[in-house]
N, C-alpha and C. Protein backbone atom coordinates (compact mmCIF):
# COMPACT_ATOMS: atom_id res chain seq x y z
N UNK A 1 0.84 -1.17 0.00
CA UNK A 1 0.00 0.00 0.00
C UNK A 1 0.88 1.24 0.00
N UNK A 2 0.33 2.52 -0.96
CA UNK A 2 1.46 3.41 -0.56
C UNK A 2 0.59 4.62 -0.30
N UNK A 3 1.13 5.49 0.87
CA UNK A 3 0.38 6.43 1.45
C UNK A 3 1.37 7.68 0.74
N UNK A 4 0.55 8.46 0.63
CA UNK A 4 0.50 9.56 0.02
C UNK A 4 -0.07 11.23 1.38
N UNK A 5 1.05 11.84 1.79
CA UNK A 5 0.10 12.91 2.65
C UNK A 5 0.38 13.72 1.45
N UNK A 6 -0.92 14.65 1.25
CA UNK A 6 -0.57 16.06 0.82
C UNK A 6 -1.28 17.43 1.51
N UNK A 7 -0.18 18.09 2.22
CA UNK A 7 -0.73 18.86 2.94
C UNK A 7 -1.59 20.53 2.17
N UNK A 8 -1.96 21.03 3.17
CA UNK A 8 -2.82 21.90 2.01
C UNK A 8 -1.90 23.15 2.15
N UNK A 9 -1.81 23.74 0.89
CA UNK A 9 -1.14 24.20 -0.10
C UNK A 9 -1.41 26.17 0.81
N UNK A 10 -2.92 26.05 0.42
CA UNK A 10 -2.93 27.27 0.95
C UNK A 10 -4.51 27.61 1.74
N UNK A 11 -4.61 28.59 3.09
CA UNK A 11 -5.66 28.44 3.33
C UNK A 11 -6.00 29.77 2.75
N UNK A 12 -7.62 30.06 2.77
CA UNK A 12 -7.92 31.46 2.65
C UNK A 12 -8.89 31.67 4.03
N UNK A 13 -8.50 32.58 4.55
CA UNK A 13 -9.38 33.42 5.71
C UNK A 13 -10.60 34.82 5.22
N UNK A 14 -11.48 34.40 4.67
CA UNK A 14 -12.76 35.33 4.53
C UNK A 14 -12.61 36.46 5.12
N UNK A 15 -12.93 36.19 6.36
CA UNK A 15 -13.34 37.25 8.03
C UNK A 15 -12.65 36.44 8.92
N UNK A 16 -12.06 37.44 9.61
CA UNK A 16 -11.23 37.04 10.98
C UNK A 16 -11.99 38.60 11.63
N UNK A 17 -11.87 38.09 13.32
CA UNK A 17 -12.05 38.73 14.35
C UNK A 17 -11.37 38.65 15.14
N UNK A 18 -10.70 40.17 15.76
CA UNK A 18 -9.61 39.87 16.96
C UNK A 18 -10.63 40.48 18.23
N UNK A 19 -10.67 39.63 19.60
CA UNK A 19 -11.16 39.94 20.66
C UNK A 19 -9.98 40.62 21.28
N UNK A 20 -10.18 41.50 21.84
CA UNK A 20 -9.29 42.49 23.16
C UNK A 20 -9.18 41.72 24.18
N UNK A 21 -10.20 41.20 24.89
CA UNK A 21 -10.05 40.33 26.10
C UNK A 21 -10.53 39.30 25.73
N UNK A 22 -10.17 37.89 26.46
CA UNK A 22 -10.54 36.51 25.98
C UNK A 22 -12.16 36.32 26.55
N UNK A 23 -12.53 37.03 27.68
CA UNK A 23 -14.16 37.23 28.23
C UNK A 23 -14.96 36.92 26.64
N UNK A 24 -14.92 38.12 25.89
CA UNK A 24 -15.21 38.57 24.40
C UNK A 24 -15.37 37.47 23.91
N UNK A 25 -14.58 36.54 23.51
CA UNK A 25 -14.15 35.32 22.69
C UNK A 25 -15.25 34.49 23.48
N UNK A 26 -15.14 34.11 24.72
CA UNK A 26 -15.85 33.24 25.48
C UNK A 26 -17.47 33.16 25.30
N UNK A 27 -17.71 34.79 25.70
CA UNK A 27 -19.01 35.32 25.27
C UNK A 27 -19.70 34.95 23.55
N UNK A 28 -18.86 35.08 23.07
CA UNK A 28 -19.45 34.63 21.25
C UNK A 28 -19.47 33.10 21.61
N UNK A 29 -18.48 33.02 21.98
CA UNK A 29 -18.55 31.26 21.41
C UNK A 29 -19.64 30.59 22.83
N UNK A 30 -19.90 31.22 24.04
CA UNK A 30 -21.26 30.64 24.32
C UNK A 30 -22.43 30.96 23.90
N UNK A 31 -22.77 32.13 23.35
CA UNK A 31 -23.74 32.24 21.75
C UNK A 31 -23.76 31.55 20.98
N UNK A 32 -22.82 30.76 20.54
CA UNK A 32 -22.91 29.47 19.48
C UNK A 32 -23.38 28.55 20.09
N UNK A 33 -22.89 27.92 21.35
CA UNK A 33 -23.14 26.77 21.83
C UNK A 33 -24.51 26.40 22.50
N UNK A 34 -25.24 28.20 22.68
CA UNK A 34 -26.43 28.31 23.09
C UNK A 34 -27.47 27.82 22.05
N UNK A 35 -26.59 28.25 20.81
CA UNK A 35 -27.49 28.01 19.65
C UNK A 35 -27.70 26.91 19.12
N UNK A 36 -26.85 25.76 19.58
CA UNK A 36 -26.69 24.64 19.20
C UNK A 36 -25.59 24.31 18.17
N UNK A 37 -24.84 24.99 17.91
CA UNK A 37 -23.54 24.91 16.90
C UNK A 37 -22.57 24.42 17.57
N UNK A 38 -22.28 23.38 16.67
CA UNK A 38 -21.12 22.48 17.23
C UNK A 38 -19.60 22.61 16.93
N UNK A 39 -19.02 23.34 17.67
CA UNK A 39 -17.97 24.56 17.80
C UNK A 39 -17.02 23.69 18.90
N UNK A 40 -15.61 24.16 19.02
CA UNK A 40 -14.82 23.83 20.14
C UNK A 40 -13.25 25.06 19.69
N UNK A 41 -13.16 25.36 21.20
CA UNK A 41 -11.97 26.28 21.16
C UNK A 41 -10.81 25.75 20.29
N UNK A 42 -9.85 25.78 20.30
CA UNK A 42 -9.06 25.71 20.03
C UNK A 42 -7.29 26.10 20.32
N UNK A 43 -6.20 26.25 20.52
CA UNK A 43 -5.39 27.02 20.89
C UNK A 43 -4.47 26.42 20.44
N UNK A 44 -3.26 27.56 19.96
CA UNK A 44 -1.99 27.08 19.43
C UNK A 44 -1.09 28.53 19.06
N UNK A 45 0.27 28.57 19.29
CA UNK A 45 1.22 29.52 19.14
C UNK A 45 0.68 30.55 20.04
N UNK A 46 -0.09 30.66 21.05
CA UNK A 46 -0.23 31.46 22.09
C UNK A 46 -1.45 32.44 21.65
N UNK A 47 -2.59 31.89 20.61
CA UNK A 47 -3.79 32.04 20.62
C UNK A 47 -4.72 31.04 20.87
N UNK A 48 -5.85 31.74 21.57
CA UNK A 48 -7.21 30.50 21.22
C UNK A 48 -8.27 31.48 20.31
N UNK A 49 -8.83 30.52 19.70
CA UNK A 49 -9.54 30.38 18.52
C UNK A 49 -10.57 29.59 17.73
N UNK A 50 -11.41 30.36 17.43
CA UNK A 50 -12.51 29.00 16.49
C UNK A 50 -13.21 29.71 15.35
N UNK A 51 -12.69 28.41 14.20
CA UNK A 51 -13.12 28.71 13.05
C UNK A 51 -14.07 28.04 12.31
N UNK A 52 -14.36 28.65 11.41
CA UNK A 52 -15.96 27.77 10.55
C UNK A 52 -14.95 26.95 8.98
N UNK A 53 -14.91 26.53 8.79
CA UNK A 53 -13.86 26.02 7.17
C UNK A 53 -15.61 26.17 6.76
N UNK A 54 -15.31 26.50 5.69
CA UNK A 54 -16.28 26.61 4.32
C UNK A 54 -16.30 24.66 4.08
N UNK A 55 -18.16 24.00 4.11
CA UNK A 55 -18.02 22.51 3.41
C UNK A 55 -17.82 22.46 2.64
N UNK A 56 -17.38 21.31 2.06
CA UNK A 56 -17.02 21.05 0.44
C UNK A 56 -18.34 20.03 0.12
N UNK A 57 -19.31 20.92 0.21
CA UNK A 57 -20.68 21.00 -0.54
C UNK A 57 -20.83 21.22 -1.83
N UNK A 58 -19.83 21.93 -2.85
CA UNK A 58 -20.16 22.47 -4.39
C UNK A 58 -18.78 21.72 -4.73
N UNK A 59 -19.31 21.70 -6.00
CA UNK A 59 -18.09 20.90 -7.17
C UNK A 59 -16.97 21.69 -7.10
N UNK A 60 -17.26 22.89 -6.53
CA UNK A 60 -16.40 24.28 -7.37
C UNK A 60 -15.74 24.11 -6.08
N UNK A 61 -15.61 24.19 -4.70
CA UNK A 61 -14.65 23.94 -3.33
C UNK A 61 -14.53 22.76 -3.30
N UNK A 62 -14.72 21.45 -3.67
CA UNK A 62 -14.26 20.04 -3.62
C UNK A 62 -12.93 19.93 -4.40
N UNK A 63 -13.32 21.13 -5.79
CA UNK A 63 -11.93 20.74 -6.61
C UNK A 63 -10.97 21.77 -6.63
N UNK A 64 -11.12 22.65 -5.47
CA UNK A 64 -10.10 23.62 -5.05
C UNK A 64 -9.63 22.84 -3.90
N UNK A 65 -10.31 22.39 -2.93
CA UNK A 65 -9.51 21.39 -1.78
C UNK A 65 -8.67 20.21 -2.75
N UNK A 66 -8.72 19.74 -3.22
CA UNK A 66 -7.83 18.62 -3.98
C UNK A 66 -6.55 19.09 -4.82
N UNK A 67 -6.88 20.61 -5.13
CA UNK A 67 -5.94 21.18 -5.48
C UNK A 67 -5.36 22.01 -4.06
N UNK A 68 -5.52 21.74 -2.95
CA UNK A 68 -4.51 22.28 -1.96
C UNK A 68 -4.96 23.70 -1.51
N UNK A 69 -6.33 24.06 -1.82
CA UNK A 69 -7.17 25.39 -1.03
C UNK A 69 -8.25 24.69 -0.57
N UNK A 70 -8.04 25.46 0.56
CA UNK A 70 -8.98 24.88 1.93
C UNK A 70 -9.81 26.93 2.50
N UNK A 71 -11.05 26.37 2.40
CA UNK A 71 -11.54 28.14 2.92
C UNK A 71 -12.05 28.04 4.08
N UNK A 72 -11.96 29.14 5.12
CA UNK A 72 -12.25 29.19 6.38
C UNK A 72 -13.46 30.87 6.02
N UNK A 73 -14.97 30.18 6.44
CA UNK A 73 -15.68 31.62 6.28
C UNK A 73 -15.40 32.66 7.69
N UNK A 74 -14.95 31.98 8.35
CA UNK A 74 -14.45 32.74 9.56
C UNK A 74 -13.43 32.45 10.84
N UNK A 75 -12.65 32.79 11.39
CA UNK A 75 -11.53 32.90 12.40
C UNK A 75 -12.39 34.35 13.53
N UNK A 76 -12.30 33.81 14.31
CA UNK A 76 -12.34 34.58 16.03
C UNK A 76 -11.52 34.13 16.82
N UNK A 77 -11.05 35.10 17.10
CA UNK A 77 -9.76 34.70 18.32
C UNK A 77 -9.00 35.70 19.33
N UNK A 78 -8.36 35.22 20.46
CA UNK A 78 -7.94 36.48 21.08
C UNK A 78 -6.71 35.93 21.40
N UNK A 79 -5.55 36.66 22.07
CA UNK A 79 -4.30 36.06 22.36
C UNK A 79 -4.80 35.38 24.33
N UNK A 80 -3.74 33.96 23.91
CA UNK A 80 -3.46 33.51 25.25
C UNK A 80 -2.53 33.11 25.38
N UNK A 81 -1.60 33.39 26.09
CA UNK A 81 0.16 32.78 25.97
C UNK A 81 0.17 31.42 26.30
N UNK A 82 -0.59 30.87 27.40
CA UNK A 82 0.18 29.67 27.90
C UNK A 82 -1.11 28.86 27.28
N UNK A 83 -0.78 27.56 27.00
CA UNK A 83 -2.23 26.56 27.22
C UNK A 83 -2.79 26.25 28.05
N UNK A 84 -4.17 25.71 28.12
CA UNK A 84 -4.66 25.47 29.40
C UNK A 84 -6.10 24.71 28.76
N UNK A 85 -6.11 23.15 29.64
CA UNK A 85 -6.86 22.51 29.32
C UNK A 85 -8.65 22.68 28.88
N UNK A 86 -9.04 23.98 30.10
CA UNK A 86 -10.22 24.86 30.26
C UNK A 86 -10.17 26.16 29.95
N UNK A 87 -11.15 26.65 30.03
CA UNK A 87 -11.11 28.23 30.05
C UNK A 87 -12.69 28.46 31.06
N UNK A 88 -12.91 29.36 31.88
CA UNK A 88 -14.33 29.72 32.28
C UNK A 88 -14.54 31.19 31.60
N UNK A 89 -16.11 30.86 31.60
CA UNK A 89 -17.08 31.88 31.21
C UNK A 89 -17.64 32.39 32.29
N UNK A 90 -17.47 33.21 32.91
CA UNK A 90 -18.54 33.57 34.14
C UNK A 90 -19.61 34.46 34.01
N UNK A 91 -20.98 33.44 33.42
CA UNK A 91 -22.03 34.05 32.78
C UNK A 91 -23.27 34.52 33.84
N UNK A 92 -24.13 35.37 33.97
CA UNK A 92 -25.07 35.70 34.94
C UNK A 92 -25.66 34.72 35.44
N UNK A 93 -25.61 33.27 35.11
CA UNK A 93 -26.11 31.82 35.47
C UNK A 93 -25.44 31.33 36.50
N UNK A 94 -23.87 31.82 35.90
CA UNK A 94 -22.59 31.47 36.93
C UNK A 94 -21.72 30.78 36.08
N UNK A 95 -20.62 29.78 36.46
CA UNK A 95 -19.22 29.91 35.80
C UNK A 95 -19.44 28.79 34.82
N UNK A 96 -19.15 28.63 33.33
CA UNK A 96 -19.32 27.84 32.53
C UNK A 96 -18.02 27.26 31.93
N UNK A 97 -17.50 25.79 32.60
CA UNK A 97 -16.20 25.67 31.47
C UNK A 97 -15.84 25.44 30.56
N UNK A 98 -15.19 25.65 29.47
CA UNK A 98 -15.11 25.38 28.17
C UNK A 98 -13.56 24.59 28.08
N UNK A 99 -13.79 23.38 27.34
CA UNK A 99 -12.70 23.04 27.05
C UNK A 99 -11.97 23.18 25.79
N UNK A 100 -10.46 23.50 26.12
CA UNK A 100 -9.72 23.69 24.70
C UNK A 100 -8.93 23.12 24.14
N UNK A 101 -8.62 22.75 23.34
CA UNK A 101 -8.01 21.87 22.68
C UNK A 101 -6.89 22.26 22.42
N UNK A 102 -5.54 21.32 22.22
CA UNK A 102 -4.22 22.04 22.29
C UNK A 102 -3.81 21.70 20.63
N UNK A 103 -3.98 22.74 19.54
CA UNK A 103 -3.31 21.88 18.40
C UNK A 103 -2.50 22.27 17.46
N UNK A 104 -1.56 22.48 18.89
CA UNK A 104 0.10 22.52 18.44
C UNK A 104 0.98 21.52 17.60
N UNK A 105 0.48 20.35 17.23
CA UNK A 105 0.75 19.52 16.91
C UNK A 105 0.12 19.39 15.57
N UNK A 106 -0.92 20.52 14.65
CA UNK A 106 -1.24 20.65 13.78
C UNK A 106 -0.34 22.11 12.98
N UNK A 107 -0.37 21.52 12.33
CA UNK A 107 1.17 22.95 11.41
C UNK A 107 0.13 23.78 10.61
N UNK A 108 -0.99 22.80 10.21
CA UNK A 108 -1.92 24.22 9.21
C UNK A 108 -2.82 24.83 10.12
N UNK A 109 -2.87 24.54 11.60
CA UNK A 109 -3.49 25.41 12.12
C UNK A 109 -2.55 26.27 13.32
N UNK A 110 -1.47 25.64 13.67
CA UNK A 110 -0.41 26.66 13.94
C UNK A 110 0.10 27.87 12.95
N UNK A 111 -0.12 27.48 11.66
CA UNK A 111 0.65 28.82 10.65
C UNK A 111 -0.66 29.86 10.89
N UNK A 112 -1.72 29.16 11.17
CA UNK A 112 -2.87 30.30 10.76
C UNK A 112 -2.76 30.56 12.19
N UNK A 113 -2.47 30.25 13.47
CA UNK A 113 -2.35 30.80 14.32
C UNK A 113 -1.31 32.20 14.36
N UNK A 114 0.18 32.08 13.89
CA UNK A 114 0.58 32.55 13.64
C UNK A 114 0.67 34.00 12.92
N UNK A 115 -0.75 33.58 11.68
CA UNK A 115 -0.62 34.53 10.90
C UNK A 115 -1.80 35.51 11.57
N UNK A 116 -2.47 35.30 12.56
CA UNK A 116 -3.42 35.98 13.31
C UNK A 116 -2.82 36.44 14.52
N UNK A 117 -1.72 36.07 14.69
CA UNK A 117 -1.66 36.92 15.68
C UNK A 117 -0.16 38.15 14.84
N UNK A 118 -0.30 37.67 14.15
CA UNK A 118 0.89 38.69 13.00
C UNK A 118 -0.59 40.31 12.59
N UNK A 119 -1.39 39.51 12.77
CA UNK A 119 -2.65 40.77 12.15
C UNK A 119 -3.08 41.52 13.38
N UNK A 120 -2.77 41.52 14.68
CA UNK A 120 -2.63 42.15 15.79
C UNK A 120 -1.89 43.75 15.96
C-alpha cells in the first residue's frame, strides 16, 4: 500500500475577528453553543480560537480542496500565551467551562495561528 500525505497548499481566511479580552471570545462562542452549533476552542502559538472552514458542498470547493485550497468563512480569536486545558465563562447563570483543545501539533493550524496573531 502506498500512502501519500498532501498537505494543504494554501488556506484562505474570509473574516477574521480579533477579541481584546478573551471574556469577548468566550461570550461569542457561548452564543454558538447556546445556539446549538457544534464549535470547540481551540489554541496554538499562544492564541485561542474558532473557526468555521467553508463545506465542500459544491463541485467548485471540492476541486479547489484537492488542489490544496482549503476556505475558512471565519476565524475569532484572542491572544493567550500559555495553554490550558479549560477556560471559564462567568455568565449571569454562573461559571461555565469550556474546554480547549491544544493543536500545536497541527502545522496548518499553527501557521494560521501565527498569521493571526501577526494581524494584531
Amino acid at each position: 500500500m502506498k500512502i501519500i500525505y498532501e498537505p494543504i497548499e494554501e488556506l484562505v481566511i474570509k473574516e477574521y475577528v480579533k477579541f481584546e479580552k478573551l471574556d469577548d471570545l468566550l461570550y461569542s462562542f457561548a452564543q454558538l453553543r447556546a445556539a446549538g452549533q457544534p464549535v470547540s476552542l481551540n489554541w496554538a502559538e499562544g492564541t485561542i480560537f474558532l473557526h468555521s472552514a467553508l463545506p465542500l458542498t459544491t463541485d467548485k470547493l471540492v476541486e479547489q480542496f484537492l488542489r490544496g485550497r482549503l476556505y475558512f468563512a471565519g476565524v475569532s480569536f484572542a491572544l493567550m500565551d500559555k495553554y490550558q486545558p479549560s477556560v471559564v465563562y462567568k455568565s449571569p447563570q454562573g461559571e461555565i467551562p469550556i474546554p480547549v483543545m491544544n493543536l500545536s501539533s497541527n502545522k496548518t493550524l499553527c501557521e494560521v495561528a501565527k498569521w493571526l496573531k501577526a494581524q494584531t
